[in-house]
C-alpha atoms as a PDB file:
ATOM      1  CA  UNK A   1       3.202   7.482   9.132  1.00  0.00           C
ATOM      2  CA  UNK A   2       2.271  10.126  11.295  1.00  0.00           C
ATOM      3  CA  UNK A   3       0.471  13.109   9.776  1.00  0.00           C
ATOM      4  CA  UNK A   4       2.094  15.636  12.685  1.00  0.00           C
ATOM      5  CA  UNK A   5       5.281  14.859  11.236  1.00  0.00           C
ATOM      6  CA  UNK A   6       4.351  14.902   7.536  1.00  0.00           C
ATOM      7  CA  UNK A   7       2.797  18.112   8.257  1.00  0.00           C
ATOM      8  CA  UNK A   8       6.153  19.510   9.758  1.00  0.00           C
ATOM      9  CA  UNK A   9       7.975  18.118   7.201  1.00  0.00           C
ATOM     10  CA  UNK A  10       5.908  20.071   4.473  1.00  0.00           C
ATOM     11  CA  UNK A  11       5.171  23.370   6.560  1.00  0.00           C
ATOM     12  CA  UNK A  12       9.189  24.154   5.366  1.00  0.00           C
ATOM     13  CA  UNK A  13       9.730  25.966   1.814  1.00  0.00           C
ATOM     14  CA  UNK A  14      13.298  24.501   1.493  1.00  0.00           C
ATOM     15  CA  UNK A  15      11.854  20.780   2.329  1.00  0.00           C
ATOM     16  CA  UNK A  16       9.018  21.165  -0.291  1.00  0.00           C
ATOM     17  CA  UNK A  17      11.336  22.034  -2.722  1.00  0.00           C
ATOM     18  CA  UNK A  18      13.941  19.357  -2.067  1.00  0.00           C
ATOM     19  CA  UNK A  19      10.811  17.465  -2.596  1.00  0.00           C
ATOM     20  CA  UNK A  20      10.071  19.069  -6.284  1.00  0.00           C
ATOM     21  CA  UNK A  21      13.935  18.205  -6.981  1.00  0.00           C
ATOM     22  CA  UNK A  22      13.121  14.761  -6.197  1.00  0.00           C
ATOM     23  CA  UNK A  23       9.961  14.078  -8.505  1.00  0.00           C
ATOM     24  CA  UNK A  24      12.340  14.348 -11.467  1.00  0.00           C
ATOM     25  CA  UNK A  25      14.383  10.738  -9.499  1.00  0.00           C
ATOM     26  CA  UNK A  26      17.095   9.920  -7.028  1.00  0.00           C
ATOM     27  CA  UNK A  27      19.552  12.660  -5.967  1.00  0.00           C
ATOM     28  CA  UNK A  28      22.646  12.337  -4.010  1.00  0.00           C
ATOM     29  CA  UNK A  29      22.588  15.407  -1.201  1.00  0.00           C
ATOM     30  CA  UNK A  30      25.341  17.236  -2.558  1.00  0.00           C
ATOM     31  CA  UNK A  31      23.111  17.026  -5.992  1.00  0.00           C
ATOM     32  CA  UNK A  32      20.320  18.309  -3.702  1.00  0.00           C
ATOM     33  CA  UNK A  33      22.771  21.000  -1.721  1.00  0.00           C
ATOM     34  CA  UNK A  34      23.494  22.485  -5.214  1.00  0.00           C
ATOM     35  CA  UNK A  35      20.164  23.559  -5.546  1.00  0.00           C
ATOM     36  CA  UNK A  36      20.823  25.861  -2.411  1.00  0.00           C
ATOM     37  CA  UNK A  37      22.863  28.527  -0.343  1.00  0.00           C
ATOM     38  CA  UNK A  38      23.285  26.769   2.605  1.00  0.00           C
ATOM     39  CA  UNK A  39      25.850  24.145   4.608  1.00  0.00           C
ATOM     40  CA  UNK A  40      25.565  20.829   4.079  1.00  0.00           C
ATOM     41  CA  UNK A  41      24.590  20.431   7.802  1.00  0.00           C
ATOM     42  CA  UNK A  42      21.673  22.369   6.977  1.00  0.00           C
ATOM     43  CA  UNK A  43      20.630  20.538   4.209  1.00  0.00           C
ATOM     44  CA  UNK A  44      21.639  17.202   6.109  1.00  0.00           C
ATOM     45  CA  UNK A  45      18.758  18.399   9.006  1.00  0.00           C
ATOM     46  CA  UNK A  46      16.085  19.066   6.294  1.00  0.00           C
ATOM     47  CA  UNK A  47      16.589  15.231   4.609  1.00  0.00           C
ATOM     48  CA  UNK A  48      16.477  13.942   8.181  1.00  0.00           C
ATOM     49  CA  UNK A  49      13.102  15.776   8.722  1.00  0.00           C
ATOM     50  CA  UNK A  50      11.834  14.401   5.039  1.00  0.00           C
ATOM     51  CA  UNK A  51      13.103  11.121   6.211  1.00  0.00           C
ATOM     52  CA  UNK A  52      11.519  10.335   9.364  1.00  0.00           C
ATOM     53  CA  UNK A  53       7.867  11.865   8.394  1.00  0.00           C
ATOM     54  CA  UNK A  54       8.172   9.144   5.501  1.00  0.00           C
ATOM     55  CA  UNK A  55       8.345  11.005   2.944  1.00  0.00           C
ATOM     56  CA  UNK A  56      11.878  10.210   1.254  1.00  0.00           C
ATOM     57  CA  UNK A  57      13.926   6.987   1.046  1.00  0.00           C
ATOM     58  CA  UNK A  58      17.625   6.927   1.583  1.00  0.00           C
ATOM     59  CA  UNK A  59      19.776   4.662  -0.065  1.00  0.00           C
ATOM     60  CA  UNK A  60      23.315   3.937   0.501  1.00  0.00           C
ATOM     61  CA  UNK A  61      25.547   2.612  -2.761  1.00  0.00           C
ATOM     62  CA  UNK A  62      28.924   2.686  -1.638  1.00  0.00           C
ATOM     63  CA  UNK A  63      30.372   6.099  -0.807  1.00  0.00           C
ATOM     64  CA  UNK A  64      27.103   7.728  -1.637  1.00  0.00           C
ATOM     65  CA  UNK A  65      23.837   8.001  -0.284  1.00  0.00           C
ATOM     66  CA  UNK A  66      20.636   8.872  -2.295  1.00  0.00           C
ATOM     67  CA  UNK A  67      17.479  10.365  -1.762  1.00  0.00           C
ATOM     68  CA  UNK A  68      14.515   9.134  -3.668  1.00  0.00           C
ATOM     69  CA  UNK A  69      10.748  10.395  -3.150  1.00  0.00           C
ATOM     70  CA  UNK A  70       8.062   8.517  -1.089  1.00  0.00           C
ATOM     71  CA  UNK A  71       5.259   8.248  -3.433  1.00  0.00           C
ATOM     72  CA  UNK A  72       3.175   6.250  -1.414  1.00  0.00           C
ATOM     73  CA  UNK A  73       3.276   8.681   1.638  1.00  0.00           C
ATOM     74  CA  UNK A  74       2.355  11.503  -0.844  1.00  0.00           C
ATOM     75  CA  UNK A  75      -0.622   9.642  -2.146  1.00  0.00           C
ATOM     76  CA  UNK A  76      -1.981   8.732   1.672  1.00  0.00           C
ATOM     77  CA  UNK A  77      -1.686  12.277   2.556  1.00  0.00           C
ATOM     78  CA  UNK A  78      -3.555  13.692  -1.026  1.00  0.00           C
ATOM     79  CA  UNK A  79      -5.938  10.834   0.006  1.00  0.00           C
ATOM     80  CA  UNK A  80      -6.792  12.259   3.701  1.00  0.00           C
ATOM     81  CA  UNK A  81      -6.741  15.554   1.982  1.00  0.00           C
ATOM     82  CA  UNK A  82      -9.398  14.449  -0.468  1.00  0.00           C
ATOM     83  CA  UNK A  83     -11.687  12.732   2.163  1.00  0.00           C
ATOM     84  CA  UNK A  84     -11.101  16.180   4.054  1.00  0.00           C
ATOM     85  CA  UNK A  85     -12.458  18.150   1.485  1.00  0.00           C
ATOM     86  CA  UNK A  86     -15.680  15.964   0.829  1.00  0.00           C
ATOM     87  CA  UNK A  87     -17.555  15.798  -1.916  1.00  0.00           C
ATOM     88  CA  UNK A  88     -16.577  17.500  -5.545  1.00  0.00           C
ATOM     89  CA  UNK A  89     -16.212  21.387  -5.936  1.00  0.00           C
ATOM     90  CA  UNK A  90     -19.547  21.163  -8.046  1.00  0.00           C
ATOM     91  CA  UNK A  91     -21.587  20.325  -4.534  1.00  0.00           C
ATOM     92  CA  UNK A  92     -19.545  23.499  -3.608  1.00  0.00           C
ATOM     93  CA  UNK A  93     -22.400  26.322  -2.795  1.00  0.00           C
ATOM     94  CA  UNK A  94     -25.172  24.810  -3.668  1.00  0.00           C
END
């Protein structure tokens, strides 16, 4: 995974919350294009985004394709985040 295009990937509203749609389990893109008011090219370009930072798997069962949510790539980043921050918010300010 590269962080420059996880970053990318997250720095878009509409790709964080295909991501939210996701947590609750696998989606179809029409599923996730119903959430929206835009083309399905549009939301076709923001999966392809999600998918090539790593953080969403597609699946293809017959005619359909379906997204599911990269858990592992959300942990590593929440991870780098973590070790970014330092130590707890109580050694905050002191």
């Amino acid at each position: 995974m590269g962080f420059a295009e996880t970053f990318k990937a997250l720095s878009d509203s509409v790709r964080r919350d295909i991501l939210m749609l996701l947590r609750e389990g696998r989606m179809s893109a029409g599923e996730i294009g119903s959430h929206f008011d835009m083309t399905g090219a549009t939301i076709s370009y923001h999966l392809n985004i999600l998918k090539k930072a790593g953080l969403i798997f597609e699946t293809k069962e017959k005619n359909y394709i379906y997204y599911t949510l990269n858990t592992s790539v959300v942990e590593e980043v929440m991870l780098w985040l973590s070790e970014l921050k330092g130590g707890s918010s109580d050694d905050q300010g002191e």
